[in-house]
N, C-alpha and C. Protein backbone atom coordinates (compact mmCIF):
# COMPACT_ATOMS: atom_id res chain seq x y z
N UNK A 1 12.04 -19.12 -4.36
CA UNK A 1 12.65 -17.88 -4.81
C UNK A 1 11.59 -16.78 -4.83
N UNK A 2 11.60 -15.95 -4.15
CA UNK A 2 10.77 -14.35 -4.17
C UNK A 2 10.87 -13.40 -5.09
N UNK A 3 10.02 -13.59 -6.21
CA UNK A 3 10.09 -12.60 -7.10
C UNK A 3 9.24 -11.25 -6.76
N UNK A 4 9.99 -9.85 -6.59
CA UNK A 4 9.36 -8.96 -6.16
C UNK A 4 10.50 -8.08 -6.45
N UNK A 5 10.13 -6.84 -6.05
CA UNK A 5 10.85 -5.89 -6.98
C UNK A 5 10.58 -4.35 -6.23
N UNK A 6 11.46 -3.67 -5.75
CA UNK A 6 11.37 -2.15 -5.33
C UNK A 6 11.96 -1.31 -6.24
N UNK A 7 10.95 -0.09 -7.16
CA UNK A 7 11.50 0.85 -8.30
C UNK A 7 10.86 2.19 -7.73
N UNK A 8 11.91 2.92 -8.29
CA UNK A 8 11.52 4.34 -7.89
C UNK A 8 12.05 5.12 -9.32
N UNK A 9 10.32 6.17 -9.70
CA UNK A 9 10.48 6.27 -10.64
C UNK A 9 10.74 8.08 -10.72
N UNK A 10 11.20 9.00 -10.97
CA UNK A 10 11.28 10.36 -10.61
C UNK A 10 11.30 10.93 -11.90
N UNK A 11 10.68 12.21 -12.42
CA UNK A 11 10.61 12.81 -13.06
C UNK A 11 10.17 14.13 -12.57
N UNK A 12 10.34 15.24 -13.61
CA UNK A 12 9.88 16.67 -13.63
C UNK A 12 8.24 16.85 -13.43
N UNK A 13 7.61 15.60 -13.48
CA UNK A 13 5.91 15.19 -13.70
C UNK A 13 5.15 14.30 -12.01
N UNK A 14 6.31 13.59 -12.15
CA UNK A 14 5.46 12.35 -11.34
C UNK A 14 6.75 11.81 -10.66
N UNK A 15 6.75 11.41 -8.96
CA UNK A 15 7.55 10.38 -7.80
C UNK A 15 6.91 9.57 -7.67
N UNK A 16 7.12 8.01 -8.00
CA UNK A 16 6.64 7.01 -7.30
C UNK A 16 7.36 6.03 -7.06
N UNK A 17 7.01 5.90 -5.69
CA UNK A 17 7.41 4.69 -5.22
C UNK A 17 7.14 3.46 -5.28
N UNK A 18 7.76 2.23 -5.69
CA UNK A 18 6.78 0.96 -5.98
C UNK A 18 7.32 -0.31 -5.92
N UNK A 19 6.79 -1.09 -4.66
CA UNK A 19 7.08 -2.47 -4.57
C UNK A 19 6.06 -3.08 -4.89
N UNK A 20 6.65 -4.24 -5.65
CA UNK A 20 5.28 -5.91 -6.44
C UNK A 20 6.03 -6.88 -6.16
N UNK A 21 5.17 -7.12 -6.05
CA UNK A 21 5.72 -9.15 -5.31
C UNK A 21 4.50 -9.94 -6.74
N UNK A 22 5.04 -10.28 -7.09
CA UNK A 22 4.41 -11.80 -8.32
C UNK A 22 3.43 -12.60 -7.14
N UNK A 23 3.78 -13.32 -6.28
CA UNK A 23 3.73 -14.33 -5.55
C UNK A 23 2.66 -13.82 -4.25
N UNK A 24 2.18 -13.48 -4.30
CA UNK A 24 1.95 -12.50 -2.76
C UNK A 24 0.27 -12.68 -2.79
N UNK A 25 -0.58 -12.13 -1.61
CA UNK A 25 -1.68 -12.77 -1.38
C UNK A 25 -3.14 -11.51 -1.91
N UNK A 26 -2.48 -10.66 -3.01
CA UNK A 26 -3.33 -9.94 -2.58
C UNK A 26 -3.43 -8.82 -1.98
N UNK A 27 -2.63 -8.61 -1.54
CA UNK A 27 -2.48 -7.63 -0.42
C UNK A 27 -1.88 -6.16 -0.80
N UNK A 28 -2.25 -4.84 -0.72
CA UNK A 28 -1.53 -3.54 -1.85
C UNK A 28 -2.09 -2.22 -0.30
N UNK A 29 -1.25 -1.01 -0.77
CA UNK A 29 -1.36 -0.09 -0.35
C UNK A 29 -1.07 0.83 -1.17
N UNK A 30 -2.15 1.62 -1.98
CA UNK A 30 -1.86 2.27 -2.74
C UNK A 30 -2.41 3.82 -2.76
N UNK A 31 -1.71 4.74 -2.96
CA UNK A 31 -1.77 6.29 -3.16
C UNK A 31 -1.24 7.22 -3.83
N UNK A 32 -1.86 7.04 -4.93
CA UNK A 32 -1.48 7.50 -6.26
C UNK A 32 -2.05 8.74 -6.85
N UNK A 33 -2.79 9.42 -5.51
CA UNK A 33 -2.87 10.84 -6.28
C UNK A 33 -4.45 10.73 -6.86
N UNK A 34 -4.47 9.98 -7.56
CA UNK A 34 -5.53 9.39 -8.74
C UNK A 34 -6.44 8.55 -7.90
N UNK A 35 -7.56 8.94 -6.97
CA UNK A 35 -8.54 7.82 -6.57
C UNK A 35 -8.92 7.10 -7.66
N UNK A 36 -9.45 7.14 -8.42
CA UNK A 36 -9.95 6.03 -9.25
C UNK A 36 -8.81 5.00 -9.80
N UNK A 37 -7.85 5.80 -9.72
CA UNK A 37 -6.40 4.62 -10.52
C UNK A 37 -6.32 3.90 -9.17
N UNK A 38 -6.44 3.99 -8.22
CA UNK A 38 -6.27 4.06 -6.82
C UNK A 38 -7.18 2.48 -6.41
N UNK A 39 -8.26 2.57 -7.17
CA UNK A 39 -9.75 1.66 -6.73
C UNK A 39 -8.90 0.25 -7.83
N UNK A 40 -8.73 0.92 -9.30
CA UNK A 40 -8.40 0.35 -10.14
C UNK A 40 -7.00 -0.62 -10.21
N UNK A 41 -6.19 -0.35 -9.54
CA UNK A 41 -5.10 -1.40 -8.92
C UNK A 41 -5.26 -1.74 -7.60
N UNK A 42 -6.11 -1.58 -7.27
CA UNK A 42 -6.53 -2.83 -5.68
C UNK A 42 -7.26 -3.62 -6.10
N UNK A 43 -8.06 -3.57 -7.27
CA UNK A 43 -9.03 -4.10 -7.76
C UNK A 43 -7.88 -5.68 -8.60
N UNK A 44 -6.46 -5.42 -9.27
CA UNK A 44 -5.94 -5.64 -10.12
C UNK A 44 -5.16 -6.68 -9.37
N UNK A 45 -5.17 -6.04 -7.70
CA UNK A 45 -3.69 -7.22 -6.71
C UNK A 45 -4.69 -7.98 -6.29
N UNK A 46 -6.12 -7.73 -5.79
CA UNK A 46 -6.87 -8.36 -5.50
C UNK A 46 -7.51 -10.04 -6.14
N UNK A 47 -7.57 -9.67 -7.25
CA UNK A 47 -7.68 -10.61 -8.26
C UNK A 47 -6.77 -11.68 -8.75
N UNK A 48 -5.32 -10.93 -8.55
CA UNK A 48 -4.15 -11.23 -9.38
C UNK A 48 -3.79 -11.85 -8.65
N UNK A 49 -3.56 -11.83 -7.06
CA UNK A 49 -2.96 -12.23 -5.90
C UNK A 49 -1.42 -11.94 -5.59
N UNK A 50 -1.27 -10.69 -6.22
CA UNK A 50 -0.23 -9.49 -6.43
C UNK A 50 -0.27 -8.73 -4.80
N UNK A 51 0.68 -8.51 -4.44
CA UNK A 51 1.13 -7.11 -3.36
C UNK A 51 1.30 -5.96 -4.17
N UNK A 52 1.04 -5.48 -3.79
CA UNK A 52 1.61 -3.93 -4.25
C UNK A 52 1.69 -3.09 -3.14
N UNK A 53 2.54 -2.04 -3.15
CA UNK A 53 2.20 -0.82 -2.71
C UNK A 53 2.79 0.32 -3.25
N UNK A 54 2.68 1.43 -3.43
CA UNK A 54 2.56 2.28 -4.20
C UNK A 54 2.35 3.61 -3.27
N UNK A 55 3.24 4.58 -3.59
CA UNK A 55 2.90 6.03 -3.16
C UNK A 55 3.64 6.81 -4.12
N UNK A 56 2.58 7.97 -4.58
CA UNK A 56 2.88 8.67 -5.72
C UNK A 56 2.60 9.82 -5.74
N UNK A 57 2.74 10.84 -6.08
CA UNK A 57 2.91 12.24 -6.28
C UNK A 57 3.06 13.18 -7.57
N UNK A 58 2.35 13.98 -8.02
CA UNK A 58 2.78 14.48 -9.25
C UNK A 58 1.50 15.52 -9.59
N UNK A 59 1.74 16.24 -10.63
CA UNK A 59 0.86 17.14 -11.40
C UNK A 59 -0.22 17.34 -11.63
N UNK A 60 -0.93 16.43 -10.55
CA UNK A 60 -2.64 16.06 -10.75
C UNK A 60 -3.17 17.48 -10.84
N UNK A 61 -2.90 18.49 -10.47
CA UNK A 61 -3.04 19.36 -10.65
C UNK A 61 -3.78 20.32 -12.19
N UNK A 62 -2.69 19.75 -12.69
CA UNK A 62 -2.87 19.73 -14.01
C UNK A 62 -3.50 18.90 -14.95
N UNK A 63 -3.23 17.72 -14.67
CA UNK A 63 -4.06 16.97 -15.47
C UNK A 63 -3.61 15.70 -14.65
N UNK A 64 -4.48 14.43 -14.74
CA UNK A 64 -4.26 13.53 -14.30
C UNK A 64 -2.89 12.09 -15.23
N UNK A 65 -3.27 12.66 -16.54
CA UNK A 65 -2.21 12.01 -17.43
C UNK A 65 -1.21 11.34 -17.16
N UNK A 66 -0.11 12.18 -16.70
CA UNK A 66 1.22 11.95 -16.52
C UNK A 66 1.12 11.03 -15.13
N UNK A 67 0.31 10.85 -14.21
CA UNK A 67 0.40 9.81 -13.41
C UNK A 67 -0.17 8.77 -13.72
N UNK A 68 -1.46 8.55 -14.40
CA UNK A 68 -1.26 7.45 -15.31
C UNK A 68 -0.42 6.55 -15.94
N UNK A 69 -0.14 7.54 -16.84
CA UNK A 69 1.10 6.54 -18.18
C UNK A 69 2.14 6.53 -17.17
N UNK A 70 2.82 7.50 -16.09
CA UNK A 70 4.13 6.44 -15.24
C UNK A 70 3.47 5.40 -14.56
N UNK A 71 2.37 5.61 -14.01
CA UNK A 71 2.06 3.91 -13.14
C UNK A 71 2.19 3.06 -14.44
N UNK A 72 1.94 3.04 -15.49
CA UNK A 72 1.33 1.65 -16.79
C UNK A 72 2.98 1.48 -16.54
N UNK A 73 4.00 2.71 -17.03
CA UNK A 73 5.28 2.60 -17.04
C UNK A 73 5.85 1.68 -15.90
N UNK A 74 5.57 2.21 -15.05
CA UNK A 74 6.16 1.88 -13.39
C UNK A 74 5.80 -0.14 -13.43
N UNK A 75 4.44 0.01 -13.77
CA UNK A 75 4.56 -1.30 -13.88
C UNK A 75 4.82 -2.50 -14.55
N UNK A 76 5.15 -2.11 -16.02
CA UNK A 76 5.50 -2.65 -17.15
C UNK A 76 6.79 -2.85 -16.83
N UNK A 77 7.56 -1.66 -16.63
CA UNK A 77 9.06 -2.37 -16.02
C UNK A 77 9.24 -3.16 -14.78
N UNK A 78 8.54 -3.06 -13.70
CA UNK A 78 9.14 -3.85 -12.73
C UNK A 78 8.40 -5.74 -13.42
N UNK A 79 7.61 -5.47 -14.20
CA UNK A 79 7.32 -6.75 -14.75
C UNK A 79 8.32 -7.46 -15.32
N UNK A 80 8.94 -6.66 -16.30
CA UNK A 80 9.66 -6.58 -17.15
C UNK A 80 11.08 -7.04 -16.67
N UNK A 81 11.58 -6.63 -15.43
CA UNK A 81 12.74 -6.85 -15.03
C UNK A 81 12.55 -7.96 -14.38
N UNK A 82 11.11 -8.41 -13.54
CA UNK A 82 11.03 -9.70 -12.53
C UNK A 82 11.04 -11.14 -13.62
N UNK A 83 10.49 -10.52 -14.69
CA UNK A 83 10.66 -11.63 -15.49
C UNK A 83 11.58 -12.16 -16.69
N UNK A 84 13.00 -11.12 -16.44
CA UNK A 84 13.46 -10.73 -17.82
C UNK A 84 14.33 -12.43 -18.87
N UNK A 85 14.31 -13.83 -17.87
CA UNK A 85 14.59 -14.50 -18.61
C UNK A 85 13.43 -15.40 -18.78
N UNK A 86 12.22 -15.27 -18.69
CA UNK A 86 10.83 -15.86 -18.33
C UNK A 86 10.66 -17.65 -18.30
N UNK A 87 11.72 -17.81 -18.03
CA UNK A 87 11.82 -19.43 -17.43
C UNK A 87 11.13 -20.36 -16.47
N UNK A 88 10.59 -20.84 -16.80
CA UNK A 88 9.23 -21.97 -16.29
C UNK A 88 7.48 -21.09 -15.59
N UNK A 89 7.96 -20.04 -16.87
CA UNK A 89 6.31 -19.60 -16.55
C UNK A 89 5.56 -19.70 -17.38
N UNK A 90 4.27 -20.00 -17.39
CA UNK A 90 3.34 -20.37 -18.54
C UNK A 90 3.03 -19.79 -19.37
N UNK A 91 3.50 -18.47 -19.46
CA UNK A 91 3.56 -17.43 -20.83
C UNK A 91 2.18 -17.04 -21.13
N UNK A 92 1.23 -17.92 -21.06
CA UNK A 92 -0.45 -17.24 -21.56
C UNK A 92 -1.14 -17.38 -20.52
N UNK A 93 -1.62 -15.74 -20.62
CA UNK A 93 -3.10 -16.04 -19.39
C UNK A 93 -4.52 -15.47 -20.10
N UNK A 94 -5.70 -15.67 -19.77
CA UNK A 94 -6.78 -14.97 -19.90
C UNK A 94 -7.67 -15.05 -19.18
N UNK A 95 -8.96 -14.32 -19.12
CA UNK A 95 -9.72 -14.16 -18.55
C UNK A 95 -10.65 -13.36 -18.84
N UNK A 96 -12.15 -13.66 -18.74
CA UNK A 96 -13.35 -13.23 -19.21
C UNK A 96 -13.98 -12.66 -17.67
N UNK A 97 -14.11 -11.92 -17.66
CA UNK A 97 -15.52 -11.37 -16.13
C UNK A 97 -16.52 -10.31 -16.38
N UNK A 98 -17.54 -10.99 -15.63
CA UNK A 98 -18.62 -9.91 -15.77
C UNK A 98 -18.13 -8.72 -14.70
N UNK A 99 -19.08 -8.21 -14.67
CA UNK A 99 -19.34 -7.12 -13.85
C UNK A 99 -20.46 -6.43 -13.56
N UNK A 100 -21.46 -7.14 -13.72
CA UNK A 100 -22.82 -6.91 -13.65
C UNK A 100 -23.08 -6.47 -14.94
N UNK A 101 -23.64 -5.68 -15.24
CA UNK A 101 -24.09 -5.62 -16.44
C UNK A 101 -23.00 -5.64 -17.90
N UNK A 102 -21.29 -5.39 -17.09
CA UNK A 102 -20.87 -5.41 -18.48
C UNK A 102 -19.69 -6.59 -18.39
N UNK A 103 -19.15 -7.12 -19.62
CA UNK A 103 -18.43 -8.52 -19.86
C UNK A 103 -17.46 -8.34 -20.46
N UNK A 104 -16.15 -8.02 -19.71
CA UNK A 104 -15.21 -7.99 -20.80
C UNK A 104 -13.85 -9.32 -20.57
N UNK A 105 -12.81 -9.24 -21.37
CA UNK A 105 -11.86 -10.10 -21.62
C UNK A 105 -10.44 -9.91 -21.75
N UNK A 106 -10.00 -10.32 -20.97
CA UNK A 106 -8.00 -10.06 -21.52
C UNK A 106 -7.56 -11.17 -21.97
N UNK A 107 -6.64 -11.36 -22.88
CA UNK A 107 -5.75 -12.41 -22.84
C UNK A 107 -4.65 -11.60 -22.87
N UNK A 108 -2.97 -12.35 -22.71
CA UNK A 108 -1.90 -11.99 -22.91
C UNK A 108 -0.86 -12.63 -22.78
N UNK A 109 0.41 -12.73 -23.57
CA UNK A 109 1.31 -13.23 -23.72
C UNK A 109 2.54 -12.48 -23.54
N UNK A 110 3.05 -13.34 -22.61
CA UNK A 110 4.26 -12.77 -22.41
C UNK A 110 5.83 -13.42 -23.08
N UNK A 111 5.88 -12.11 -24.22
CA UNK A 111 6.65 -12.72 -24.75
C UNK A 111 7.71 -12.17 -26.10
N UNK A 112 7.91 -10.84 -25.30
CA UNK A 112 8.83 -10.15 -26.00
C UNK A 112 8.18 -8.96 -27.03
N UNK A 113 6.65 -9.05 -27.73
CA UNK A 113 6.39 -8.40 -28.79
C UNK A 113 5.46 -7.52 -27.94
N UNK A 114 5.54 -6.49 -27.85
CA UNK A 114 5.08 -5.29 -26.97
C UNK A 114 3.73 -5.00 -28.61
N UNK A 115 2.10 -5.30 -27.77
CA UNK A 115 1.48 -5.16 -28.90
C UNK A 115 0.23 -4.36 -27.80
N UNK A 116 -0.77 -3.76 -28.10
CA UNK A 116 -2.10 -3.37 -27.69
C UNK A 116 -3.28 -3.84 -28.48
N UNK A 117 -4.14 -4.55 -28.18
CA UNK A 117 -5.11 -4.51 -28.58
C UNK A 117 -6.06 -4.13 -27.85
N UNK A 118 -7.12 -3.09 -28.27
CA UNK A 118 -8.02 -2.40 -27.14
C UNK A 118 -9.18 -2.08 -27.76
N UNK A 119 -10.27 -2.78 -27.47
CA UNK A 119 -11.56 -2.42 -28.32
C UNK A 119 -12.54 -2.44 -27.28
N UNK A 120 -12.68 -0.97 -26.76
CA UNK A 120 -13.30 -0.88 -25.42
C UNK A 120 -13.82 0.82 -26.37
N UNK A 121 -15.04 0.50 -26.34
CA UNK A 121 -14.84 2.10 -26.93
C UNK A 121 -16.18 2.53 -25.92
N UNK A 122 -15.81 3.61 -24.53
CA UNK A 122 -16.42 3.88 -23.98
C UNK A 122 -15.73 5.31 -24.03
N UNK A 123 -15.91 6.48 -23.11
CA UNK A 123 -15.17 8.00 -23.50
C UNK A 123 -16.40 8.72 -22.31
N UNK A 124 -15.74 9.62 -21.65
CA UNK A 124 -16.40 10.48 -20.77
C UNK A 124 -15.97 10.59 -19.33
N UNK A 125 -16.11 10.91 -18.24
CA UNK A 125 -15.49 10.90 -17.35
C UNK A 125 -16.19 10.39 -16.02
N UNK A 126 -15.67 9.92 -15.22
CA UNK A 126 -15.48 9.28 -13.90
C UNK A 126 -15.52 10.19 -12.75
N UNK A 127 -16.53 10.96 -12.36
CA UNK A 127 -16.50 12.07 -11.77
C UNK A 127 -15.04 13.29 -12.51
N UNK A 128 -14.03 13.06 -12.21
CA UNK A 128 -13.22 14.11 -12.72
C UNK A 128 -12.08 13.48 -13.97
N UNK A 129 -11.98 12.25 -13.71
CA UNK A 129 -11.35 11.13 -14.29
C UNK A 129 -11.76 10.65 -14.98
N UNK A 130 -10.82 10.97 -16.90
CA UNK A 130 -11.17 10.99 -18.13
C UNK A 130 -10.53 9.56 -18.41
N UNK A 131 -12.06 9.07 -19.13
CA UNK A 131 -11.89 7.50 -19.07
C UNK A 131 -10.75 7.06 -19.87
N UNK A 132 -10.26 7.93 -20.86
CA UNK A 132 -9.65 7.63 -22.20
C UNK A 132 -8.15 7.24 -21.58
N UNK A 133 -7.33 7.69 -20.38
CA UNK A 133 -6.46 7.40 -19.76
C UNK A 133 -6.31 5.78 -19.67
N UNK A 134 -7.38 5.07 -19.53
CA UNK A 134 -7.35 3.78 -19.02
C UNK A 134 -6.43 3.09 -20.11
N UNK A 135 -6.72 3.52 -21.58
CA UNK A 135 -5.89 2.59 -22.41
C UNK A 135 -4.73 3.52 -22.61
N UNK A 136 -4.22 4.69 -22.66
CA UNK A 136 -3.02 5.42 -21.97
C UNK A 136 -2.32 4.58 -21.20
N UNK A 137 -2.68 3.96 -19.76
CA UNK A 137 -2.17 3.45 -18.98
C UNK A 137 -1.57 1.51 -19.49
N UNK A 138 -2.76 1.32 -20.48
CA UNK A 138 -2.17 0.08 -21.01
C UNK A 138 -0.73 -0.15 -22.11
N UNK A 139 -1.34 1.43 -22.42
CA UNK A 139 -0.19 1.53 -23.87
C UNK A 139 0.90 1.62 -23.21
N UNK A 140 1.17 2.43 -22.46
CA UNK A 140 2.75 2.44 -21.18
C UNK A 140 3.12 1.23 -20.64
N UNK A 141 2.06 0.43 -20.43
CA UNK A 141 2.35 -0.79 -19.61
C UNK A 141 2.69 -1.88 -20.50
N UNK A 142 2.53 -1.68 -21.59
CA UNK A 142 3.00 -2.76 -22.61
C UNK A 142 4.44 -2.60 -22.99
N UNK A 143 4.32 -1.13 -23.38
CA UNK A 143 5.42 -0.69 -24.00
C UNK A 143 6.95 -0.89 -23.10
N UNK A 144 6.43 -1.11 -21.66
CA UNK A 144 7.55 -1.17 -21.11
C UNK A 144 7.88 -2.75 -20.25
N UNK A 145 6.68 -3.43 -20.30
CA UNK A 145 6.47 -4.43 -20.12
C UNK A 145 6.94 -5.68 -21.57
N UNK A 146 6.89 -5.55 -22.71
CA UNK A 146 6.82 -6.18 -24.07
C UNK A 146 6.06 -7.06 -24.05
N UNK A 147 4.94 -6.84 -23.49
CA UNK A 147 3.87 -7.80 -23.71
C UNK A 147 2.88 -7.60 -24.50
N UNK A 148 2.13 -8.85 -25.04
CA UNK A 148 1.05 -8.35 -25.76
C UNK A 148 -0.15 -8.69 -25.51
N UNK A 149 -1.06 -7.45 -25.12
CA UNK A 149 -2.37 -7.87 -24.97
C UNK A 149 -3.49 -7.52 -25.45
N UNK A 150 -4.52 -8.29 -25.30
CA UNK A 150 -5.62 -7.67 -26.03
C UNK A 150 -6.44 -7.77 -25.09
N UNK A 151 -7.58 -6.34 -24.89
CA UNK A 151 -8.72 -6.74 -24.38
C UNK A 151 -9.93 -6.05 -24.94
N UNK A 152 -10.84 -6.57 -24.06
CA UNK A 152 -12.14 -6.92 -25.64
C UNK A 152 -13.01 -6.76 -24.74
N UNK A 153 -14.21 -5.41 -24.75
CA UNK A 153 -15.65 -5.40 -23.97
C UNK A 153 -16.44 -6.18 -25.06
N UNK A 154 -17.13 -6.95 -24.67
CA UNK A 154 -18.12 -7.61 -25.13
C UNK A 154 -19.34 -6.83 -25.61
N UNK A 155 -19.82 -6.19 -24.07
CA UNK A 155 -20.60 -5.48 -24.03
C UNK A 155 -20.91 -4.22 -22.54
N UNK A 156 -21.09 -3.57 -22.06
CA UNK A 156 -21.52 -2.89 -20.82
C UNK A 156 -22.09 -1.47 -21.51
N UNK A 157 -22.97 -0.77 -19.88
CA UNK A 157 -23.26 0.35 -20.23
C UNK A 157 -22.57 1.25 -19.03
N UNK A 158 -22.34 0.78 -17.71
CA UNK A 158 -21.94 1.71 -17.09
C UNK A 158 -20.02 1.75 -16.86
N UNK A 159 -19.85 3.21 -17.14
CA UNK A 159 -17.77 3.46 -17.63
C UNK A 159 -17.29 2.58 -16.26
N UNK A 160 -17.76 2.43 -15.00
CA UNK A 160 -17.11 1.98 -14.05
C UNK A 160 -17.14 0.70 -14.17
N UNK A 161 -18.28 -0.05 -14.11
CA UNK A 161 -18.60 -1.54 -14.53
C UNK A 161 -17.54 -2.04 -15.72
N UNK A 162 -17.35 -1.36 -16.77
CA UNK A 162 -16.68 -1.83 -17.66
C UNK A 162 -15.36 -2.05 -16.93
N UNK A 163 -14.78 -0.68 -16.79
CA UNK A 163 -13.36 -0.56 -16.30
C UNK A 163 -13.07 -1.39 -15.32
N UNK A 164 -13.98 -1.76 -14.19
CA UNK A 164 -13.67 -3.02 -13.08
C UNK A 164 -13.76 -3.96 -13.79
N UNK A 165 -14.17 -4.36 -14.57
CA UNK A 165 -13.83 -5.66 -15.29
C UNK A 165 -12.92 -6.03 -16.03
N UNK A 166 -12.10 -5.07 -16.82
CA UNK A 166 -11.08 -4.95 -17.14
C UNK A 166 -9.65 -5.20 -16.63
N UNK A 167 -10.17 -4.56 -15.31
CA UNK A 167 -9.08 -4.73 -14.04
C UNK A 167 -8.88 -5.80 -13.34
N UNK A 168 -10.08 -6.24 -13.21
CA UNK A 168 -9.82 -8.08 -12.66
C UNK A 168 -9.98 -8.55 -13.22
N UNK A 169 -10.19 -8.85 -14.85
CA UNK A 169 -9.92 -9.55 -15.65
C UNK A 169 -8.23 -9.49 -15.98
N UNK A 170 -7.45 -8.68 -16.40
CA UNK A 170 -6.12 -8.07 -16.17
C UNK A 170 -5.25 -9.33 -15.31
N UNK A 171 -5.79 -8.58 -13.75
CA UNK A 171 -5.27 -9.04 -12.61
C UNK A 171 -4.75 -10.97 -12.75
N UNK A 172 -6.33 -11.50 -13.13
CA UNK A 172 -6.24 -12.69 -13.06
C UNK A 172 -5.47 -13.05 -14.17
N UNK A 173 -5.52 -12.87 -15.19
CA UNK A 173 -4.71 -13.49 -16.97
C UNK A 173 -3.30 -13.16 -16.28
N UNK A 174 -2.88 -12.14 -16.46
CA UNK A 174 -1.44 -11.87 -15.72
C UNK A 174 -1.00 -12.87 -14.57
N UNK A 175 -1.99 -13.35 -13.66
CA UNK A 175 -1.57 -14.24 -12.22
C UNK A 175 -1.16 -15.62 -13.21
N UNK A 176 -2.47 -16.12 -14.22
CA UNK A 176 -1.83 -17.49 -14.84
C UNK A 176 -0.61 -17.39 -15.64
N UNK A 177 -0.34 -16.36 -16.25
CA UNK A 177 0.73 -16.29 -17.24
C UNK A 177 2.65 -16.34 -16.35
N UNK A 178 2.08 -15.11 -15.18
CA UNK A 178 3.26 -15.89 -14.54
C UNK A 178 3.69 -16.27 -14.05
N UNK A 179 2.61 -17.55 -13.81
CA UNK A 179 2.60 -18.76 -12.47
C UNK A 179 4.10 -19.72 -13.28
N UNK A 180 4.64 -19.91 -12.00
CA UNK A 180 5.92 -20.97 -12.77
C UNK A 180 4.98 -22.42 -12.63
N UNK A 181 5.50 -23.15 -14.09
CA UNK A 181 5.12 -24.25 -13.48
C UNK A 181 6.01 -25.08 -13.69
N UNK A 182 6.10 -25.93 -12.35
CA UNK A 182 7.01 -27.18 -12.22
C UNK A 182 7.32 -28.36 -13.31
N UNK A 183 6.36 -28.10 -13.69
CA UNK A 183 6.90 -29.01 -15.27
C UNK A 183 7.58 -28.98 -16.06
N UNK A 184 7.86 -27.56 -16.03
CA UNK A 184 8.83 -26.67 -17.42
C UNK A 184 10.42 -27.15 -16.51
N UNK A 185 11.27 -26.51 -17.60
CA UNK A 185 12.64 -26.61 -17.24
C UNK A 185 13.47 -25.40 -17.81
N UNK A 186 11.98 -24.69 -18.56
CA UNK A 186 13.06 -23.49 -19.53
C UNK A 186 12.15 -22.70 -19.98
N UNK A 187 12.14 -22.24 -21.00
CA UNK A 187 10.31 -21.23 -21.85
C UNK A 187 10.04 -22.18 -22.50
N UNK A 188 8.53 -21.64 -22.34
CA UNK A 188 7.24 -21.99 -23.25
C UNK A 188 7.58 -21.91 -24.61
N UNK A 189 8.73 -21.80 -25.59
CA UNK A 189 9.09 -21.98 -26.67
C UNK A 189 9.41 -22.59 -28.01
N UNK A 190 9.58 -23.16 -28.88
CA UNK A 190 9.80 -24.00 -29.65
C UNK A 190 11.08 -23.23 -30.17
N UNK A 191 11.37 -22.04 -30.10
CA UNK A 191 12.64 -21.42 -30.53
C UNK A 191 13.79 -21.62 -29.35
N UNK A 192 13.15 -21.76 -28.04
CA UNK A 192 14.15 -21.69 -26.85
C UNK A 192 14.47 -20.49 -26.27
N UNK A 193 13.68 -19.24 -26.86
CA UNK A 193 14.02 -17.74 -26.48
C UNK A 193 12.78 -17.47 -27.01
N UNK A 194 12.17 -16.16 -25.41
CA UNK A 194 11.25 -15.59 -25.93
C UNK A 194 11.75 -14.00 -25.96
């Protein structure tokens, strides 16, 4: 069964277009306006072994914001809908990666309680690209996703190093959580509903 998903998201702000495949090798085409959001989800299918592709349009002009929080959006729901009865997937993933000098961690559960945990306290910008967006983009992606995650810098000094680690750390916890596995017959539950 091919879990994958084509959404199109339109507003007064931001157009995007967006197919994800769960199952897929890796493989993304993405143009989002936002180079660095741009580096930051190839970085995310790469890892994850996610497709994506993505073409987007909007207000960068103005601020980079609003294409942010719709991609976290954009992708929280097509999560959200590929998985909406989450039957024989392993519900928890995590993952720790360096990144040369810096070490950070995701875990996450998928499983109805839309939560953030984010203790990354870095701030400043990315040539033009204000780092503070990054957990912007998580808070959208939860919120529309209902998942809950936490992630945790250990330690780093450089904003890019951190943030790539974040991203393929992400990528990969997300790939275990919603690997089906053949063992199951239903959710990861003791209630029978997540």
């Amino acid at each position: 069964m091919s879990r994958n998903i084509t959404l199109e998201r339109k507003t007064s702000e931001t157009n995007i277009s967006f197919e994800f495949e769960l199952d897929g090798q890796g493989k993304y085409t993405i143009d989002t306006s936002v180079p660095f959001m741009d580096h930051m989800l190839s970085l995310f299918c790469k890892h994850g072994f996610f497709n994506l592709q993505i073409k987007a349009t909007g207000d960068i002009d103005v601020d980079d914001h609003h294409m942010v929080e719709d991609l976290g959006i954009t992708l929280g729901e097509a999560l959200h809908k590929l998985l909406e009865n989450k039957k024989r997937i392993r519900r928890y993933g995590a993952a720790t990666l360096p990144m040369d000098e810096a070490l950070a961690t995701v875990a996450l559960d998928i499983c109805s309680r839309p939560l953030l945990v984010y203790n990354v306290e870095i701030s400043g910008k990315i040539k033009s690209f204000d780092i503070g967006l990054i957990e912007e983009f998580f808070r959208a992606f939860i919120s529309n996703s209902m998942i809950t995650l936490h992630i945790n810098l250990f330690y780093g000094k450089n904003p890019h190093h951190i943030i790539e680690a974040i991203f393929k750390a992400f990528g990969r916890a997300l790939s275990q959580a919603t690997r089906i596995d053949p063992t199951m017959k239903d959710v990861l539950s003791t209630k029978g509903k997540l």
